[in-house]
N, C-alpha and C. Protein backbone atom coordinates (compact mmCIF):
# COMPACT_ATOMS: atom_id res chain seq x y z
N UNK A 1 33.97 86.28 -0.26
CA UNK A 1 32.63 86.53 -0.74
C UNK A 1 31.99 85.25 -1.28
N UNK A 2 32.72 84.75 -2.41
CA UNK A 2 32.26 83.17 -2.88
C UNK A 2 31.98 82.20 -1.43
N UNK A 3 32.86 82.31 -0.20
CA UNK A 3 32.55 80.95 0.65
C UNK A 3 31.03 81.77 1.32
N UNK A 4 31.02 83.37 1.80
CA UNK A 4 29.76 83.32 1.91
C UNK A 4 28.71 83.10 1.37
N UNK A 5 28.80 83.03 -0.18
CA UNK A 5 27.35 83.15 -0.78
C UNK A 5 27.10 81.64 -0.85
N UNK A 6 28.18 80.50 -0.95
CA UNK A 6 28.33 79.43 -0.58
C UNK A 6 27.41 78.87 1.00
N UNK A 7 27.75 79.45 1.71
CA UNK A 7 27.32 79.23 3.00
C UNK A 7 25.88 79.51 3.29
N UNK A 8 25.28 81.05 2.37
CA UNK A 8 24.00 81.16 2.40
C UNK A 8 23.22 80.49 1.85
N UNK A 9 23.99 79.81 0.85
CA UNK A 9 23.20 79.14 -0.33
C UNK A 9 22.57 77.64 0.43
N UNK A 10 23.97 77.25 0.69
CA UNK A 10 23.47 75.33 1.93
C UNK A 10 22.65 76.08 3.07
N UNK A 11 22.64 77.02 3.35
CA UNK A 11 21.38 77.33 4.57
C UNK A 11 20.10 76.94 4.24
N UNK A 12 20.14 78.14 3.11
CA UNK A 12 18.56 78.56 2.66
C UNK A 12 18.22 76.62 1.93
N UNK A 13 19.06 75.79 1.69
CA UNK A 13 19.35 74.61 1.21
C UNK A 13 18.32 73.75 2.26
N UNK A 14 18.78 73.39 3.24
CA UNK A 14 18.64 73.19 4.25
C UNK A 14 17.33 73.56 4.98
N UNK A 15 17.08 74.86 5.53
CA UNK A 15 15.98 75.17 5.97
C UNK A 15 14.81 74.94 4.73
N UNK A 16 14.82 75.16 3.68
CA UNK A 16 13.78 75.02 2.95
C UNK A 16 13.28 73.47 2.65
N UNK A 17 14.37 72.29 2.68
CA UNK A 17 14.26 70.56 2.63
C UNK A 17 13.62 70.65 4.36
N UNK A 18 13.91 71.35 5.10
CA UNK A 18 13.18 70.68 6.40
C UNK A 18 11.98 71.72 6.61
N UNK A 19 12.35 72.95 5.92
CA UNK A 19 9.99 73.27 5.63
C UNK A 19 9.43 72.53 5.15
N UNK A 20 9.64 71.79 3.86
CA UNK A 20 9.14 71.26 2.72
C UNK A 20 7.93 70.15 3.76
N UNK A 21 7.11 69.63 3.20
CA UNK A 21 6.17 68.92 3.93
C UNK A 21 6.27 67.72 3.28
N UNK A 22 6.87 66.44 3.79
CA UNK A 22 7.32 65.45 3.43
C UNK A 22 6.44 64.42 3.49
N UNK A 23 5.93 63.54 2.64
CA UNK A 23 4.92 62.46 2.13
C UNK A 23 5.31 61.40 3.01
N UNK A 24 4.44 61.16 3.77
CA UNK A 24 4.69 59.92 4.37
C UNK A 24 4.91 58.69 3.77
N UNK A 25 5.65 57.85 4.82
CA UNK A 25 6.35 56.48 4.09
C UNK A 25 5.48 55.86 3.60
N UNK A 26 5.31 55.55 2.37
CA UNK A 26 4.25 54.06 2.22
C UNK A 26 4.81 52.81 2.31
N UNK A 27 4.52 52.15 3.26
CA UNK A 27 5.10 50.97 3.82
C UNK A 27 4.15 49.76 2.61
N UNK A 28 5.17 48.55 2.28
CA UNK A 28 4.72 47.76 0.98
C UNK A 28 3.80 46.65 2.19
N UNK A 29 3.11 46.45 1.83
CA UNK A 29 2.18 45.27 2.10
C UNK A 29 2.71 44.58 2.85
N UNK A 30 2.78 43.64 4.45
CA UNK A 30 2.91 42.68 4.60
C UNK A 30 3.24 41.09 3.65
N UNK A 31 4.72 40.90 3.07
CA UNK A 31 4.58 39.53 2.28
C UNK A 31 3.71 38.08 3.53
N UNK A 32 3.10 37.39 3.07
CA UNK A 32 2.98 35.97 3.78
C UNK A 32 4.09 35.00 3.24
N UNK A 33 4.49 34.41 4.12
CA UNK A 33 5.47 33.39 3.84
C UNK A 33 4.71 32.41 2.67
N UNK A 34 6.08 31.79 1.90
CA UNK A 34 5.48 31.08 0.85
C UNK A 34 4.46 29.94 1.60
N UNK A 35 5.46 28.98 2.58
CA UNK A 35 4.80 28.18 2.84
C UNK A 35 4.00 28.14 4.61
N UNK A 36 3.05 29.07 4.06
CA UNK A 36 1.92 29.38 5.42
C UNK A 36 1.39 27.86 5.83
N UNK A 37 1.48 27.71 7.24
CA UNK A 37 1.13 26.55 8.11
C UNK A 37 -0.45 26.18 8.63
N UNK A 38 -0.87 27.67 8.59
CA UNK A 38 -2.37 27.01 8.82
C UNK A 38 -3.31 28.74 8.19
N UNK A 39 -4.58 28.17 7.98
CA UNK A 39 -5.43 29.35 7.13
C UNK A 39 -5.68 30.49 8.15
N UNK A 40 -6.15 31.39 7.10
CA UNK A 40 -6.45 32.41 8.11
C UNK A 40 -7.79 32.69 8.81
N UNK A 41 -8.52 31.74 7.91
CA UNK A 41 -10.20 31.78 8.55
C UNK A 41 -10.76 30.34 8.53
N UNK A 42 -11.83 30.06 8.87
CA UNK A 42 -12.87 28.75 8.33
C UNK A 42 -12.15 28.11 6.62
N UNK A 43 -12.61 29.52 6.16
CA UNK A 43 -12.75 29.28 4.50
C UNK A 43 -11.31 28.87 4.08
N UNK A 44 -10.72 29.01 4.51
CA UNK A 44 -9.14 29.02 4.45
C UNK A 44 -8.35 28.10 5.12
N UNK A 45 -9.05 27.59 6.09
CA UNK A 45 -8.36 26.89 6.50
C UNK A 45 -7.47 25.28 5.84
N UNK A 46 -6.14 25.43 6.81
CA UNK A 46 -5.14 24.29 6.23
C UNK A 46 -5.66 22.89 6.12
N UNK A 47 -6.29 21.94 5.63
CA UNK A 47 -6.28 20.36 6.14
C UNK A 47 -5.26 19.62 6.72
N UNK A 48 -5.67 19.30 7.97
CA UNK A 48 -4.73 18.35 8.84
C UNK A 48 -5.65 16.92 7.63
N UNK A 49 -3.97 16.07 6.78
CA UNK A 49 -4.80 15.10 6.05
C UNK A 49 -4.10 13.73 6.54
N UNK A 50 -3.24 13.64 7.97
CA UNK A 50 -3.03 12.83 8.49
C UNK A 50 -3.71 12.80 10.08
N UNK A 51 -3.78 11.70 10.11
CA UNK A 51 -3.62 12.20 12.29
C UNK A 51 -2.89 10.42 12.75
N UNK A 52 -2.15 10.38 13.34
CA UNK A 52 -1.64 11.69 14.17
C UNK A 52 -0.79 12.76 13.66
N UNK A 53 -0.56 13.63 13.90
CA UNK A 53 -0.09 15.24 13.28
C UNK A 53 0.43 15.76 14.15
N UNK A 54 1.96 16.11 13.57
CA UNK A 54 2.50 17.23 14.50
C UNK A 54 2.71 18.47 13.34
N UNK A 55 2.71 19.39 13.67
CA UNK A 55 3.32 20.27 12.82
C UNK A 55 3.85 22.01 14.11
N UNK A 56 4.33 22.70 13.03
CA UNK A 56 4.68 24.04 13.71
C UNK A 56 4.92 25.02 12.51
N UNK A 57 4.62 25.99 13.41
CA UNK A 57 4.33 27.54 12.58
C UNK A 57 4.36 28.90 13.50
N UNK A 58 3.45 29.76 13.05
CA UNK A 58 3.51 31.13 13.66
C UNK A 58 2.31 31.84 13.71
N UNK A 59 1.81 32.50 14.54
CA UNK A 59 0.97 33.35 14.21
C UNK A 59 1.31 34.77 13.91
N UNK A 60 2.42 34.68 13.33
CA UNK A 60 3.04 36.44 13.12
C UNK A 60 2.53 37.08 11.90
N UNK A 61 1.93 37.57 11.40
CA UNK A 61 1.71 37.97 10.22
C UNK A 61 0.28 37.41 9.90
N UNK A 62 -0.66 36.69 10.62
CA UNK A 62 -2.17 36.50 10.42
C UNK A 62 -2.70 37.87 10.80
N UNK A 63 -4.30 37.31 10.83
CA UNK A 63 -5.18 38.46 11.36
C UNK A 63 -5.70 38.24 12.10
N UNK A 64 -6.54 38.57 13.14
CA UNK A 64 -7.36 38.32 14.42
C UNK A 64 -8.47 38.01 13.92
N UNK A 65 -9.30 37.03 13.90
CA UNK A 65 -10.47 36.63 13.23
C UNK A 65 -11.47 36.16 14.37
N UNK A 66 -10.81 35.26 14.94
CA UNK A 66 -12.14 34.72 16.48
C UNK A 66 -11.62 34.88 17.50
N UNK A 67 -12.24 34.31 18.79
CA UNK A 67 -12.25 34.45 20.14
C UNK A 67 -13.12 33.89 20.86
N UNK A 68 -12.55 33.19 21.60
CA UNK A 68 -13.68 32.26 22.43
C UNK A 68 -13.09 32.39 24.15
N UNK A 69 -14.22 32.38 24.94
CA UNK A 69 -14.05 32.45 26.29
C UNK A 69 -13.67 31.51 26.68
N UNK A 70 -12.38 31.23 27.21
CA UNK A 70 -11.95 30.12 27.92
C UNK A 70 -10.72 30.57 28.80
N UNK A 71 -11.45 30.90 29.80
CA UNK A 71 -12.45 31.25 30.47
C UNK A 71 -12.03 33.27 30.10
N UNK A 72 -11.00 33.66 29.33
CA UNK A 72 -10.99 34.97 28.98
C UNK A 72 -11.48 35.05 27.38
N UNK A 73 -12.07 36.38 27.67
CA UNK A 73 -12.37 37.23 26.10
C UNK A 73 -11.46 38.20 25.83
N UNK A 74 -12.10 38.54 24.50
CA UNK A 74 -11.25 39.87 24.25
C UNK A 74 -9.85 40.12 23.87
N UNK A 75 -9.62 38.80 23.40
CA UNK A 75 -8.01 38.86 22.46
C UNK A 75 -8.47 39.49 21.08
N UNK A 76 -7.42 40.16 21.02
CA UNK A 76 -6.66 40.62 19.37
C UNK A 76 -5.96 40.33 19.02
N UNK A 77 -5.48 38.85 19.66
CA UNK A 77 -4.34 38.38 18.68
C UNK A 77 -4.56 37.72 17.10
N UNK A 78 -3.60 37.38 16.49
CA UNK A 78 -3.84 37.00 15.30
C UNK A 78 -3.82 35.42 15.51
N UNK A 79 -4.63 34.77 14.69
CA UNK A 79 -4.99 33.35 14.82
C UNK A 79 -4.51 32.47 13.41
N UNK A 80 -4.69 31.30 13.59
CA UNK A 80 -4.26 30.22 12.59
C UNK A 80 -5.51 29.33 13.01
N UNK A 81 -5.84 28.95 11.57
CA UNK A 81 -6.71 27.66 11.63
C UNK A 81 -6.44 26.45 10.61
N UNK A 82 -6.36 25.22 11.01
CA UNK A 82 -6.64 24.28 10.72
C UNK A 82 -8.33 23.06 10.36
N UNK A 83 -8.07 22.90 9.66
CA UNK A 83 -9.27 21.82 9.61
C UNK A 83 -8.81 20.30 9.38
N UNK A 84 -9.95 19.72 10.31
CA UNK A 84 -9.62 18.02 10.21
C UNK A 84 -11.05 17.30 10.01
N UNK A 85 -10.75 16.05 9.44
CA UNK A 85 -12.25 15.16 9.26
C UNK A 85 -11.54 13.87 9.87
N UNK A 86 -11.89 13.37 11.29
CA UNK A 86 -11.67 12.20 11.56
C UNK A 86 -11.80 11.32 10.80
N UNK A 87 -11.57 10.14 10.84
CA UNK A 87 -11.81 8.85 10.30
C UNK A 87 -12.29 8.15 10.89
N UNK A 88 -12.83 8.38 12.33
CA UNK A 88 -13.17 7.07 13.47
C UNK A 88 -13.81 8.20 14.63
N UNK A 89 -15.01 8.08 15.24
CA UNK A 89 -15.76 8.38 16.22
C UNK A 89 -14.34 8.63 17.52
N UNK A 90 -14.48 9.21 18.17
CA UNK A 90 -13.48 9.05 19.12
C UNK A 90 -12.65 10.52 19.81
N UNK A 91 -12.03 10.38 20.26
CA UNK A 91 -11.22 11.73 21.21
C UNK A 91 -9.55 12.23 20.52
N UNK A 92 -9.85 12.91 20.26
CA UNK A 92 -8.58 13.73 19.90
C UNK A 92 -8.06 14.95 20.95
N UNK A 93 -6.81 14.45 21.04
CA UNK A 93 -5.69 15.38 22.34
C UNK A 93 -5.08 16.23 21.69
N UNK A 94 -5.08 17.45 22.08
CA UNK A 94 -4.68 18.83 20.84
C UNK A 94 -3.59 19.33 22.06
N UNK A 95 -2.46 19.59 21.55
CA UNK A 95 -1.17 20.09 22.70
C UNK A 95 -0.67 21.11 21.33
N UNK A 96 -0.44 22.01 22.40
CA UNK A 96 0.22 23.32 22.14
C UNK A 96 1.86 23.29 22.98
N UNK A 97 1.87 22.09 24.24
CA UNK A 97 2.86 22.65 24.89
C UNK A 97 4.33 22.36 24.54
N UNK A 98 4.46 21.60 23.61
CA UNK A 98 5.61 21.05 23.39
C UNK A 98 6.73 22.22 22.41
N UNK A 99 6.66 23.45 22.61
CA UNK A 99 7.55 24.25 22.14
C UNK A 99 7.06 25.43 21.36
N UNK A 100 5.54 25.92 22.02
CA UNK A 100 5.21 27.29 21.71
C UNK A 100 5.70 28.15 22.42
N UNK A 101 5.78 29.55 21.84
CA UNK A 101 6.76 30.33 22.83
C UNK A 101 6.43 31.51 22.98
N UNK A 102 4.67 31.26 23.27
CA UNK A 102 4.45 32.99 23.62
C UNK A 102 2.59 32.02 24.34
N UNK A 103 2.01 33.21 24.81
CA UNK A 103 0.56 32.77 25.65
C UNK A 103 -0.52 32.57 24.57
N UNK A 104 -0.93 31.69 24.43
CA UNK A 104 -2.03 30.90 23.75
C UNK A 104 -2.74 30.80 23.90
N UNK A 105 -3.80 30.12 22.97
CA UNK A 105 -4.98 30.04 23.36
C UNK A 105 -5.21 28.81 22.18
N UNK A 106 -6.24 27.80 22.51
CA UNK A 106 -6.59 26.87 21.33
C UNK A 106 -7.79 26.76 21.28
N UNK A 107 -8.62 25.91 20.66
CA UNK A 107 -9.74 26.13 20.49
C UNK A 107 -10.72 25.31 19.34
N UNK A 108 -11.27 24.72 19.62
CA UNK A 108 -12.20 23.87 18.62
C UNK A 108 -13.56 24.33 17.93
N UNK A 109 -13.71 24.73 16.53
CA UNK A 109 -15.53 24.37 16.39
C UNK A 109 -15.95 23.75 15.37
N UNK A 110 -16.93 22.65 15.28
CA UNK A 110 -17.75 22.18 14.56
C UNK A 110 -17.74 22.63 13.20
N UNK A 111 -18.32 21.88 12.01
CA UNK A 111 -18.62 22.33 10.80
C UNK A 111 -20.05 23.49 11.26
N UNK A 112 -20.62 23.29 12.46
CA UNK A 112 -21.67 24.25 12.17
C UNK A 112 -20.87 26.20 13.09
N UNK A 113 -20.04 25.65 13.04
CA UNK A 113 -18.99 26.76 14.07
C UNK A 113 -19.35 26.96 15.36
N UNK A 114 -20.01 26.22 15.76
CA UNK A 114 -20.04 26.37 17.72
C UNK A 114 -18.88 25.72 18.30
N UNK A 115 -18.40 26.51 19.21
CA UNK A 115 -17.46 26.23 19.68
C UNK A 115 -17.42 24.77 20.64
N UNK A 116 -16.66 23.52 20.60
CA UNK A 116 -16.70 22.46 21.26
C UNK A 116 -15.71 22.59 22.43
N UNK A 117 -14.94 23.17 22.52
CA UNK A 117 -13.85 22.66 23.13
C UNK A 117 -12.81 24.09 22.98
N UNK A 118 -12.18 24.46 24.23
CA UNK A 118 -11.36 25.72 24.61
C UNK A 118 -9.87 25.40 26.06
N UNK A 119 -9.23 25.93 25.56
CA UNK A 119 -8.38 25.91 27.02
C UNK A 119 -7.54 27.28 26.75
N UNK A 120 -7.18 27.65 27.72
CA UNK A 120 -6.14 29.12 27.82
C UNK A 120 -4.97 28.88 29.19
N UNK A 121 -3.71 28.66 28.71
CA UNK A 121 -2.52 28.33 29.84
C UNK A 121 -2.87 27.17 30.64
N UNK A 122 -2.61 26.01 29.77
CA UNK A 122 -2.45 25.00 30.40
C UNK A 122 -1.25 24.28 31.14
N UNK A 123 -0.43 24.65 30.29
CA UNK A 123 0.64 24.13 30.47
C UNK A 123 1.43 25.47 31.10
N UNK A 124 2.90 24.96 31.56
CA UNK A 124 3.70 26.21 31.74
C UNK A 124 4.10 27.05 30.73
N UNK A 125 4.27 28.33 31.16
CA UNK A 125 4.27 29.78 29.82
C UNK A 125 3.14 29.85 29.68
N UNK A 126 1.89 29.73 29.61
CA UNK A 126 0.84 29.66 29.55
C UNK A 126 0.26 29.26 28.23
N UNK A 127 0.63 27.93 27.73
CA UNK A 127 0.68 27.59 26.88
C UNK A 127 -0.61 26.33 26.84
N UNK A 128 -1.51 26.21 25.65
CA UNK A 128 -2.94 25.55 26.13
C UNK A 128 -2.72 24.01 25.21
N UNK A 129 -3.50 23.36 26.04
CA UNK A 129 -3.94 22.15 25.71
C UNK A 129 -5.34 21.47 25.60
N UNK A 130 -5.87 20.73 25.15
CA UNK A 130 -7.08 19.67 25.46
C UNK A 130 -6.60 17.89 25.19
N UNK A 131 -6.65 17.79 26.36
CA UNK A 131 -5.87 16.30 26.30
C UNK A 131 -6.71 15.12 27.65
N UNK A 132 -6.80 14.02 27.19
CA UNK A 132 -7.32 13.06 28.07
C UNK A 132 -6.67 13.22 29.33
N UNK A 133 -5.98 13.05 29.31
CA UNK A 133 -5.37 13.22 31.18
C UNK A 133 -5.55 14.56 31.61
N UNK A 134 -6.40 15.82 31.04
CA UNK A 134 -7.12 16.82 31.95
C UNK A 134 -8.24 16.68 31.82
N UNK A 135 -9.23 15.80 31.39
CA UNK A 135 -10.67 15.37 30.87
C UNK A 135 -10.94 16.66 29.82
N UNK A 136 -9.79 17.17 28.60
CA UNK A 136 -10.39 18.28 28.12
C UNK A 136 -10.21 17.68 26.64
N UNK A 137 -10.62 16.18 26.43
CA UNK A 137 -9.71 15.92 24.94
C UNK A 137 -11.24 16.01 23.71
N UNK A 138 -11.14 16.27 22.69
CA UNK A 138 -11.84 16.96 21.61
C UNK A 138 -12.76 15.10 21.42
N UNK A 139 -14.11 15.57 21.60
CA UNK A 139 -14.79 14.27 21.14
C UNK A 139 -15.01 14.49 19.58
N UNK A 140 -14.90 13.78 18.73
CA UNK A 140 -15.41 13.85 17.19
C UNK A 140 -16.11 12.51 16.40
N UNK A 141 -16.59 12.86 15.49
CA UNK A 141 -17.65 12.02 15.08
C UNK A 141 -16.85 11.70 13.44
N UNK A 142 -16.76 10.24 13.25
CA UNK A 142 -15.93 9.83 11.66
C UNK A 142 -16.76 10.67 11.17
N UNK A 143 -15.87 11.54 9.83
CA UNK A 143 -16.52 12.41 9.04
C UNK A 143 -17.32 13.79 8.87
N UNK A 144 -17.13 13.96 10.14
CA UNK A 144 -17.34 15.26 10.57
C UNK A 144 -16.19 16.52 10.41
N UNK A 145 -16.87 17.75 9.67
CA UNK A 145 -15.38 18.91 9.94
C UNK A 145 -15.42 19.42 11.38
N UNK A 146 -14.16 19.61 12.17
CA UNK A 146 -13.34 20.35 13.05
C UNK A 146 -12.72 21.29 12.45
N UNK A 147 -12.65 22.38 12.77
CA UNK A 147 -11.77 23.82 13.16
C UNK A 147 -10.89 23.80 14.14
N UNK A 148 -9.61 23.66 14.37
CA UNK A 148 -8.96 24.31 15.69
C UNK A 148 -7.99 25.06 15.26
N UNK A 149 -8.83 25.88 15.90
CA UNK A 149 -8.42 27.62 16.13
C UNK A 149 -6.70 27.87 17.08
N UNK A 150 -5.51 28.47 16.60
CA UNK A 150 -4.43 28.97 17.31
C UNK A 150 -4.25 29.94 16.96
N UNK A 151 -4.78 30.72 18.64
CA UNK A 151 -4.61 32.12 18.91
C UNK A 151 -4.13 32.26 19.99
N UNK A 152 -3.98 33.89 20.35
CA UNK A 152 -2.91 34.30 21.50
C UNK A 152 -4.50 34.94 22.41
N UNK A 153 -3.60 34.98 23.47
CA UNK A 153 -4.44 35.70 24.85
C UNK A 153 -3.77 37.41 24.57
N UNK A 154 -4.70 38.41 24.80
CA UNK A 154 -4.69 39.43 24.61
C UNK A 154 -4.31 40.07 23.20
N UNK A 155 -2.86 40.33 22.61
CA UNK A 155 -2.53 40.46 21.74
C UNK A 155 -1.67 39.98 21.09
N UNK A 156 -0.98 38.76 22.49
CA UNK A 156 -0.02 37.88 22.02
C UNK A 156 -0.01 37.10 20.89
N UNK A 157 1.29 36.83 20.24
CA UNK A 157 1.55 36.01 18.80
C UNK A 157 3.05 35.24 19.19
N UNK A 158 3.02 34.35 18.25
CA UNK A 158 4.24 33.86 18.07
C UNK A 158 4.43 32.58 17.54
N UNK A 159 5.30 31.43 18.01
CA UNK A 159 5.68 30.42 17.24
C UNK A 159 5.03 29.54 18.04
N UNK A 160 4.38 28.32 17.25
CA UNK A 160 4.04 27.32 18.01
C UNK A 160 4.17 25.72 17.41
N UNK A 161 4.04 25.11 18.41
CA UNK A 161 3.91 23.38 17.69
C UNK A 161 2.99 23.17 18.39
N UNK A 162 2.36 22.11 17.47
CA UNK A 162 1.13 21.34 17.66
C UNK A 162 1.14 19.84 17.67
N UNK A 163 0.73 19.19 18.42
CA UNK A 163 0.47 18.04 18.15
C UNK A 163 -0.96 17.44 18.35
N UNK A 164 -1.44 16.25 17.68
CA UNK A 164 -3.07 15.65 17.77
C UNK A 164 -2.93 14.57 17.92
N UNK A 165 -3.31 13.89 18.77
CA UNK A 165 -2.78 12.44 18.67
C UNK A 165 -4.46 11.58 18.93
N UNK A 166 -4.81 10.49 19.17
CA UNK A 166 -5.96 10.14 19.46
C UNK A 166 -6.39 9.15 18.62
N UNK A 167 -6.12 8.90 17.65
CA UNK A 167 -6.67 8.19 16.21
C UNK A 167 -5.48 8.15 15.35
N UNK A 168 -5.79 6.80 14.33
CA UNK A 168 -4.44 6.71 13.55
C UNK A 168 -5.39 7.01 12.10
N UNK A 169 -5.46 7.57 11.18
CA UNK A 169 -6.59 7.69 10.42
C UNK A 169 -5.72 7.38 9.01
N UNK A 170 -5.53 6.74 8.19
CA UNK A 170 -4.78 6.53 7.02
C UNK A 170 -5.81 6.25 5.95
N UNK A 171 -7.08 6.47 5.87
CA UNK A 171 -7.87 6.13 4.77
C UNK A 171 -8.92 7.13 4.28
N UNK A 172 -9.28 7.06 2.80
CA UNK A 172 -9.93 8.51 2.77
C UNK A 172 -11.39 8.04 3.71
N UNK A 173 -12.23 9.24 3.90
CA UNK A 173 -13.21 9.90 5.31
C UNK A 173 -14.06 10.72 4.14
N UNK A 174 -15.33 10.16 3.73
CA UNK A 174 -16.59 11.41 3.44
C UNK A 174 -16.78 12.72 4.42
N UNK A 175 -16.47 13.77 3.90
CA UNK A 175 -16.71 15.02 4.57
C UNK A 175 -18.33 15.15 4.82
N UNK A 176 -19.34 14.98 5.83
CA UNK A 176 -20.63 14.67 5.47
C UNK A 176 -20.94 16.32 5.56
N UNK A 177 -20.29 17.32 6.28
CA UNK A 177 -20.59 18.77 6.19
C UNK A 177 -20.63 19.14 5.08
N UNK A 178 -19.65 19.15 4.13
CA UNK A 178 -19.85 19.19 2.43
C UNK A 178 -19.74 18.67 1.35
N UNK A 179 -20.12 16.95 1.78
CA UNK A 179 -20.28 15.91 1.07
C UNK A 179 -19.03 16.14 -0.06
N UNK A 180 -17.57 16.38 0.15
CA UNK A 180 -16.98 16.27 -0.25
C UNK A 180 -15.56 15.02 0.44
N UNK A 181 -15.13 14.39 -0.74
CA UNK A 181 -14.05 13.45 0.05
C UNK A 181 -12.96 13.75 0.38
N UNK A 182 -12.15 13.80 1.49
CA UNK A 182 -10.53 14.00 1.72
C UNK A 182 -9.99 12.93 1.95
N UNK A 183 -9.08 12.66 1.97
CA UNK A 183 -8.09 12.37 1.82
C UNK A 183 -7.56 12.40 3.03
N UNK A 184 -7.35 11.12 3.85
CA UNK A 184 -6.37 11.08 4.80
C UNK A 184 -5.22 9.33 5.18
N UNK A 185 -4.26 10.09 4.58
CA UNK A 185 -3.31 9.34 4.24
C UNK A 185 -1.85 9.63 4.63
């Protein structure tokens, strides 16, 4: 008698925990890594305060913010931005290919945000560049702000390196977009 009333008891146990209507998970916030590699918007964006510059990072955990046709639209991937102020009139070569590892997209704009400069799968993996030996390398003006934008084609994300080469810039540069000084050293 005890193992049945036992037995009815973990039933009714049982069926009533899987009626019960259970609160969905609240999942905690996305953390950002301490040390994030490039901003998530304009306003945010990282200063490149050397050039030449290599660096590497991720776009895993950004947000999708822009998109520029080159020659496709319509990504949702999540992006990284950087900002730079030349030091010298001249062409800057922006490479993605040296050890990103998913489809890209790069992308340049002005302190007034028009877009200058775009490429999508340049390289193999479809990995983008703007560089003098494809006539696609970034013209800039001493003291002027640049944006370049790293984003994915469609919804793609992942790890990338960058490099800028073009100019050796080691001295501070008047920001004339917001008459503020940086620092490039």
């Amino acid at each position: 008698m005890r193992l049945a009333t036992l037995l009815v008891v973990g039933l009714l146990l049982i069926a009533s925990s899987a009626l019960a209507e259970k609160a969905p998970y609240e999942y905690p916030a996305f953390d950002q890594p301490i040390s994030r590699q490039g901003g998530d918007t304009f306003a945010t964006a990282t200063p490149i305060t050397v050039l030449p510059f290599s660096g590497a990072g991720t776009t895993l955990g950004y947000t999708h913010d822009y998109d520029a046709v080159c020659p496709y639209t319509g990504s949702l991937a999540p992006d990284v931005v950087y900002s730079v102020v030349p030091c010298m009139d001249g062409a800057l070569d922006i490479t993605l290919c040296a050890g990103s590892d998913y489809d890209t997209k790069l992308y340049v704009y002005d302190a007034a945000y028009t877009e200058i400069a775009c490429n999508d799968d340049e390289c193999p993996g479809y990995v983008s560049e703007l560089t003098s030996a494809l006539g696609t390398a970034v013209s800039v003006t001493a003291g002027a702000t640049y944006y370049i934008i790293i984003d994915g084609w469609s919804g793609a994300s992942g790890n990338y390196t960058i490099d800028i080469t073009g100019m050796d810039c080691t001295t501070p540069v008047e920001d004339s977009s917001f008459s503020t000084v940086k620092s490039l050293f």
